[in-house]
PDB file of N, CA and C in Angstrom:
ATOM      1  N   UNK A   1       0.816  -1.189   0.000  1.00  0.00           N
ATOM      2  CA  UNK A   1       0.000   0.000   0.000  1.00  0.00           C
ATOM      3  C   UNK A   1       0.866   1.262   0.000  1.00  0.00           C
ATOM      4  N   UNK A   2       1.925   0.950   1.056  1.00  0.00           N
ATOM      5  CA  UNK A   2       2.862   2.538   0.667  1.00  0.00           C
ATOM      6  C   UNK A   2       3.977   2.446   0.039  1.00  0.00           C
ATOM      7  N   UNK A   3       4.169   1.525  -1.596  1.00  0.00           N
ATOM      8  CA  UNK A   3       5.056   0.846  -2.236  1.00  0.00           C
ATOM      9  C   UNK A   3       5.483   2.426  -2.928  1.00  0.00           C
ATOM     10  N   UNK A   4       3.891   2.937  -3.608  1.00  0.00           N
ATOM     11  CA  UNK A   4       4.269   4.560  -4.039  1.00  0.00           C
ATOM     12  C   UNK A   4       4.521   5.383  -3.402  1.00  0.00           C
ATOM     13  N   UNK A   5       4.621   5.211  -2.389  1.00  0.00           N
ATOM     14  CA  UNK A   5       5.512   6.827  -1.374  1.00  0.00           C
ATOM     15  C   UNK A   5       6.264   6.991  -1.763  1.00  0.00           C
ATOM     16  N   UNK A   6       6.948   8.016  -1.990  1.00  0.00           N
ATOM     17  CA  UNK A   6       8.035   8.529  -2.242  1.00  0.00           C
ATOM     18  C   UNK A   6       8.715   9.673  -1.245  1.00  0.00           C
ATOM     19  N   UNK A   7       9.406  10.124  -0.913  1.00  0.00           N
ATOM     20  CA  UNK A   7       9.573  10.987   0.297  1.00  0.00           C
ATOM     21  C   UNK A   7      11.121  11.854  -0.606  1.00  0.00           C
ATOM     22  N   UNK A   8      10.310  13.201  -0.606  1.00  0.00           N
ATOM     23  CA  UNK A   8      11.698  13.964  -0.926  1.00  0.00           C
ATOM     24  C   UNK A   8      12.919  13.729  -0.307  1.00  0.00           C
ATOM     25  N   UNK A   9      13.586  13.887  -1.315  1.00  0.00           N
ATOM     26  CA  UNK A   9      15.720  13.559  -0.639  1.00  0.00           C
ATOM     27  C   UNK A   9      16.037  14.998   0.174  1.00  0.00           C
ATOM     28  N   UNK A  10      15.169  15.935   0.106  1.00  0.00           N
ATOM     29  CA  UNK A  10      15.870  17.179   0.916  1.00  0.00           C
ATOM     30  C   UNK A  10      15.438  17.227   2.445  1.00  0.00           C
ATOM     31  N   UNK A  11      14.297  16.257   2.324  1.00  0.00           N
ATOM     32  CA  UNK A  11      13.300  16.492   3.930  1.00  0.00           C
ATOM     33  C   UNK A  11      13.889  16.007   5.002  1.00  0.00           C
ATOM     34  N   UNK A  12      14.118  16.254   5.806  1.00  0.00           N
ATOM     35  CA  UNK A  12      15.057  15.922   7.380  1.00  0.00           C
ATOM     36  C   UNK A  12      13.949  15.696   8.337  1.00  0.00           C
ATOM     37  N   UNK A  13      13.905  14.406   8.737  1.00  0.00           N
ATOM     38  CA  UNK A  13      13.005  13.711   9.619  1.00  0.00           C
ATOM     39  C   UNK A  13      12.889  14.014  11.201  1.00  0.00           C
ATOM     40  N   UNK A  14      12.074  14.375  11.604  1.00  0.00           N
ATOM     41  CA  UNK A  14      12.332  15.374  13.007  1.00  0.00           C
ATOM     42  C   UNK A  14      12.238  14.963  13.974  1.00  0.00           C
ATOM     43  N   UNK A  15      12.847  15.249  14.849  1.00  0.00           N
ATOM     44  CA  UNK A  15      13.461  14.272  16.524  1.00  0.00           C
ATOM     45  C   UNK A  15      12.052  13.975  16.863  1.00  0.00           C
ATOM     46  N   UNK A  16      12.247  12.615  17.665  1.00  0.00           N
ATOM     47  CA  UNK A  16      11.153  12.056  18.257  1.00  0.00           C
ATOM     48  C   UNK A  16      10.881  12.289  19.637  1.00  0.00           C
ATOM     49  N   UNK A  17       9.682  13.193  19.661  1.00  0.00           N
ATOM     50  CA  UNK A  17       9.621  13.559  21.671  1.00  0.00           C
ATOM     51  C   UNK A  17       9.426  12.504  22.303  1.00  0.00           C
ATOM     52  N   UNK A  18       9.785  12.684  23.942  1.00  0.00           N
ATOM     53  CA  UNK A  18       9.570  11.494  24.490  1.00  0.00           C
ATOM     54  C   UNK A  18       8.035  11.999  25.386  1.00  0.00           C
ATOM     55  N   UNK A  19       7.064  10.624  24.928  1.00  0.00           N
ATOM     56  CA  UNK A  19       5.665  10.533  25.895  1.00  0.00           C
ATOM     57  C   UNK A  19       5.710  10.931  27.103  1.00  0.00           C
ATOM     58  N   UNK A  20       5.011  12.160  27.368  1.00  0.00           N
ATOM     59  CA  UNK A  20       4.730  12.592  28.586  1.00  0.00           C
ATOM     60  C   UNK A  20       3.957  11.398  29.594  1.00  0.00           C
ATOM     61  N   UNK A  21       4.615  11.745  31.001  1.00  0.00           N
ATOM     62  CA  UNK A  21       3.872  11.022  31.889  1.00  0.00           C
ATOM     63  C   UNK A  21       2.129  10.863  31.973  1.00  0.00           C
ATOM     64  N   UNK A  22       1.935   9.485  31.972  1.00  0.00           N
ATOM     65  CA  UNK A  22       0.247   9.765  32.432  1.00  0.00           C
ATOM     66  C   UNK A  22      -0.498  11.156  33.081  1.00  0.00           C
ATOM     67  N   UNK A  23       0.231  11.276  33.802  1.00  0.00           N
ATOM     68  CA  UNK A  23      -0.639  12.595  34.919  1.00  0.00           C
ATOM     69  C   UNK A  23      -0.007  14.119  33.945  1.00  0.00           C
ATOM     70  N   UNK A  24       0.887  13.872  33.388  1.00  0.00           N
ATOM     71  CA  UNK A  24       0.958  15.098  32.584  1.00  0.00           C
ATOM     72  C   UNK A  24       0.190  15.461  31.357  1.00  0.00           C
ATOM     73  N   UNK A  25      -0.059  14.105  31.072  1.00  0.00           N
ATOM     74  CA  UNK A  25      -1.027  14.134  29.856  1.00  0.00           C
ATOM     75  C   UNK A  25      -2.161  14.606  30.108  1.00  0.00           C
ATOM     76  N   UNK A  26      -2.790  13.567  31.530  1.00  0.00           N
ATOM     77  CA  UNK A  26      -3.479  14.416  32.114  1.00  0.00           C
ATOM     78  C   UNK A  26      -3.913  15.927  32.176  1.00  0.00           C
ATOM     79  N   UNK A  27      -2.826  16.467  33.160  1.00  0.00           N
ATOM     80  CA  UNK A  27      -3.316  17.874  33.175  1.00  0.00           C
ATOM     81  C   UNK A  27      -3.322  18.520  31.783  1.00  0.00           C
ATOM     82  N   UNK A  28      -2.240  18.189  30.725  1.00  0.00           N
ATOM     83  CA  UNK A  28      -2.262  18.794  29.563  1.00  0.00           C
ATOM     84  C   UNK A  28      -3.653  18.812  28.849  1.00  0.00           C
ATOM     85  N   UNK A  29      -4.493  17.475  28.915  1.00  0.00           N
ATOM     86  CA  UNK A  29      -5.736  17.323  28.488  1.00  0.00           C
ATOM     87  C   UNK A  29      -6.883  18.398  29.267  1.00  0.00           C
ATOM     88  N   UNK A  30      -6.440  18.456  30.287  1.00  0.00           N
ATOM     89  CA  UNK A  30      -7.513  19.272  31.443  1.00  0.00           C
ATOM     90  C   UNK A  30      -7.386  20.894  30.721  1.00  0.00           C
ATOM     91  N   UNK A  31      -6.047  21.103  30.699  1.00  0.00           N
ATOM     92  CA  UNK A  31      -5.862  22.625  29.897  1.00  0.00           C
ATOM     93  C   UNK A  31      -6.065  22.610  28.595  1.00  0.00           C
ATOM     94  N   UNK A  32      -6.392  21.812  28.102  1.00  0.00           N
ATOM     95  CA  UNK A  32      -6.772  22.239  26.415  1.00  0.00           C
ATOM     96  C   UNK A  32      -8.498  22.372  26.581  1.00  0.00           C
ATOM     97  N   UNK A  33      -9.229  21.497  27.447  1.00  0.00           N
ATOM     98  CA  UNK A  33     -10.435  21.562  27.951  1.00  0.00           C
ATOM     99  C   UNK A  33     -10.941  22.753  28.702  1.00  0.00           C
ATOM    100  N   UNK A  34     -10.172  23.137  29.465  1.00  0.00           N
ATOM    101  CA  UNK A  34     -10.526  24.180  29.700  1.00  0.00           C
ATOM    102  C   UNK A  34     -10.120  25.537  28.766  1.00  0.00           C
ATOM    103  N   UNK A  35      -9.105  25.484  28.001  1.00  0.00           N
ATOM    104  CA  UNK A  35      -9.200  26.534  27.095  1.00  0.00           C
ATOM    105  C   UNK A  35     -10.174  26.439  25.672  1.00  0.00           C
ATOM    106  N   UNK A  36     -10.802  25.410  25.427  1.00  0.00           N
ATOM    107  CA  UNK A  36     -12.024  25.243  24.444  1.00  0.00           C
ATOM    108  C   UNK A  36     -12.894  25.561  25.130  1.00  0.00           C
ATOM    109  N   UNK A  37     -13.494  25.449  26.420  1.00  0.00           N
ATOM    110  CA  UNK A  37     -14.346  26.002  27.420  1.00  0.00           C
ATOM    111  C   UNK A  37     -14.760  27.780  27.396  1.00  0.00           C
ATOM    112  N   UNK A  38     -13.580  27.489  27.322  1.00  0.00           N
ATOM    113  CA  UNK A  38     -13.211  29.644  27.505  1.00  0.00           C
ATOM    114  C   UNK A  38     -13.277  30.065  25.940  1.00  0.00           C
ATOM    115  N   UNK A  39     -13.389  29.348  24.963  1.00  0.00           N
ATOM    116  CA  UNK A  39     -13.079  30.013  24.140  1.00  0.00           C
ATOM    117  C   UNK A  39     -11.534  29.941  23.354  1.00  0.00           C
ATOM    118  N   UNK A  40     -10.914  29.687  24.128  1.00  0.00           N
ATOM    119  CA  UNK A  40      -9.352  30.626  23.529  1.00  0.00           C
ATOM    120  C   UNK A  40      -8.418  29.485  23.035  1.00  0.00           C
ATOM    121  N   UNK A  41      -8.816  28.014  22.701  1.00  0.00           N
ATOM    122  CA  UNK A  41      -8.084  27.147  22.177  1.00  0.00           C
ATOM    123  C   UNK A  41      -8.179  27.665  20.601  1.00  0.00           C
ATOM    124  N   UNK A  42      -6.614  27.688  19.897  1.00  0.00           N
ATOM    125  CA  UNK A  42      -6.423  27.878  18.689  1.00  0.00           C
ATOM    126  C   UNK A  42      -6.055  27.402  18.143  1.00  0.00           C
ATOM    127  N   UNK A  43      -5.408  26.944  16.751  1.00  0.00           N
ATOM    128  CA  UNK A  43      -4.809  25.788  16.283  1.00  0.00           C
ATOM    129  C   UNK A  43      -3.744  25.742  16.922  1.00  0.00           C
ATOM    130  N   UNK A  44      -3.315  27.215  16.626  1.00  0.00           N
ATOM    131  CA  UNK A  44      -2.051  27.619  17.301  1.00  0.00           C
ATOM    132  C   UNK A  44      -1.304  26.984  18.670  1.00  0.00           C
ATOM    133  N   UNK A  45      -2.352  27.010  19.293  1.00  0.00           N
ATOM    134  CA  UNK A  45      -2.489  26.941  20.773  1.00  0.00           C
ATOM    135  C   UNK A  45      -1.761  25.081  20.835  1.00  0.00           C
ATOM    136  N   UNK A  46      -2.758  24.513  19.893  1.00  0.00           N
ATOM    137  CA  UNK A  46      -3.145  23.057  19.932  1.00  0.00           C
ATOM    138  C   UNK A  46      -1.621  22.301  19.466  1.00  0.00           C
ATOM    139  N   UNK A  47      -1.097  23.077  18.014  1.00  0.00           N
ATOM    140  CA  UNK A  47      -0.104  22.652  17.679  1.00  0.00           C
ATOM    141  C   UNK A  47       1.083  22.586  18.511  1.00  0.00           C
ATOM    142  N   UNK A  48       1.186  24.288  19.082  1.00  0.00           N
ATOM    143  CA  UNK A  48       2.215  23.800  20.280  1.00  0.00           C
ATOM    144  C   UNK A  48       2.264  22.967  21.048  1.00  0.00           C
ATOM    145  N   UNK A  49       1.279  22.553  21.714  1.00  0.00           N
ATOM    146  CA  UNK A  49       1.230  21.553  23.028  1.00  0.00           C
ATOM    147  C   UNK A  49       0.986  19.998  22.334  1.00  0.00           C
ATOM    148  N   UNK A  50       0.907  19.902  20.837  1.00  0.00           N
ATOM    149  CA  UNK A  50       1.018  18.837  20.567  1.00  0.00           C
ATOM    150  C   UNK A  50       2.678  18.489  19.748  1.00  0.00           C
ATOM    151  N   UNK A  51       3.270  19.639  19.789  1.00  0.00           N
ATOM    152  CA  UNK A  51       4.878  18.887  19.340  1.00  0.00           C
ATOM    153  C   UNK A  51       6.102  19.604  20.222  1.00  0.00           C
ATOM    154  N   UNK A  52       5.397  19.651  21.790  1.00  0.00           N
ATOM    155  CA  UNK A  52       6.309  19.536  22.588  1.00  0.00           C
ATOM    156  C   UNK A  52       6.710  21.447  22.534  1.00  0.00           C
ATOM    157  N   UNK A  53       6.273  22.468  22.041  1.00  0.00           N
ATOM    158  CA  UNK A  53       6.860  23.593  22.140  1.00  0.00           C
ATOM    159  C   UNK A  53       6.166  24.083  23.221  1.00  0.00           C
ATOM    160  N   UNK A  54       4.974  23.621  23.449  1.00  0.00           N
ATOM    161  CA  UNK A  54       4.812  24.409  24.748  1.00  0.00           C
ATOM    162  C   UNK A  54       4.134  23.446  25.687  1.00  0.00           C
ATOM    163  N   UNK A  55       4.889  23.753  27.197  1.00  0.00           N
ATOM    164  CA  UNK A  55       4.611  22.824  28.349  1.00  0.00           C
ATOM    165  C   UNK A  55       4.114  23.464  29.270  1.00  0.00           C
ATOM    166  N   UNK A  56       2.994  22.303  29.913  1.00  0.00           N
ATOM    167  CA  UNK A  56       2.518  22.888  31.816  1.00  0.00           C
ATOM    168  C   UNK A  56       3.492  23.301  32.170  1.00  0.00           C
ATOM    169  N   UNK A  57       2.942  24.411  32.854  1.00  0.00           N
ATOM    170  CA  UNK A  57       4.265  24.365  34.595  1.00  0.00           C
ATOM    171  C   UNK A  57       4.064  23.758  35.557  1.00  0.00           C
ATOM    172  N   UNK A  58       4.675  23.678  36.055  1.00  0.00           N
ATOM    173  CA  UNK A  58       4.627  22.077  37.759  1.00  0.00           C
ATOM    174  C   UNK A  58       3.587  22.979  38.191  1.00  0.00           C
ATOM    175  N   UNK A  59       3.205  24.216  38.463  1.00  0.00           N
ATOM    176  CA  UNK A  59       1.990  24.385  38.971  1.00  0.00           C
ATOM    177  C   UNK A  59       0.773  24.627  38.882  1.00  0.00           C
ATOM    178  N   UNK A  60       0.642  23.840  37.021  1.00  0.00           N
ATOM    179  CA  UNK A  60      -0.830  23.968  36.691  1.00  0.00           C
ATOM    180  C   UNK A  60      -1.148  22.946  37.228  1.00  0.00           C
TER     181      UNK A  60
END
């Protein structure tokens, strides 16, 4: 099925994050919920916290 892929020769394959802890996922899930709640979840918002650019602080 992916015999036709082809993958450009210039593209550089990008570091693999390591899985946040259960309970971080956790709260991370709790703050995206509560910012769709409020309104103020953006893609923006979403993309960061889904490739590791932006993190809880220990005291959310």
């Amino acid at each position: 099925m992916l015999e036709n892929l082809n993958i450009p020769e210039g593209i550089e394959k990008e570091p693999e994050l390591p899985l946040p802890s259960i309970e971080e996922q956790q709260r991370i899930v709790a703050e995206l919920k509560r910012l769709e709640e409020a309104g103020e979840l953006t893609p923006e918002i979403l993309a960061a916290f889904m490739t590791g650019k932006k993190k809880l602080d220990q005291n959310s």
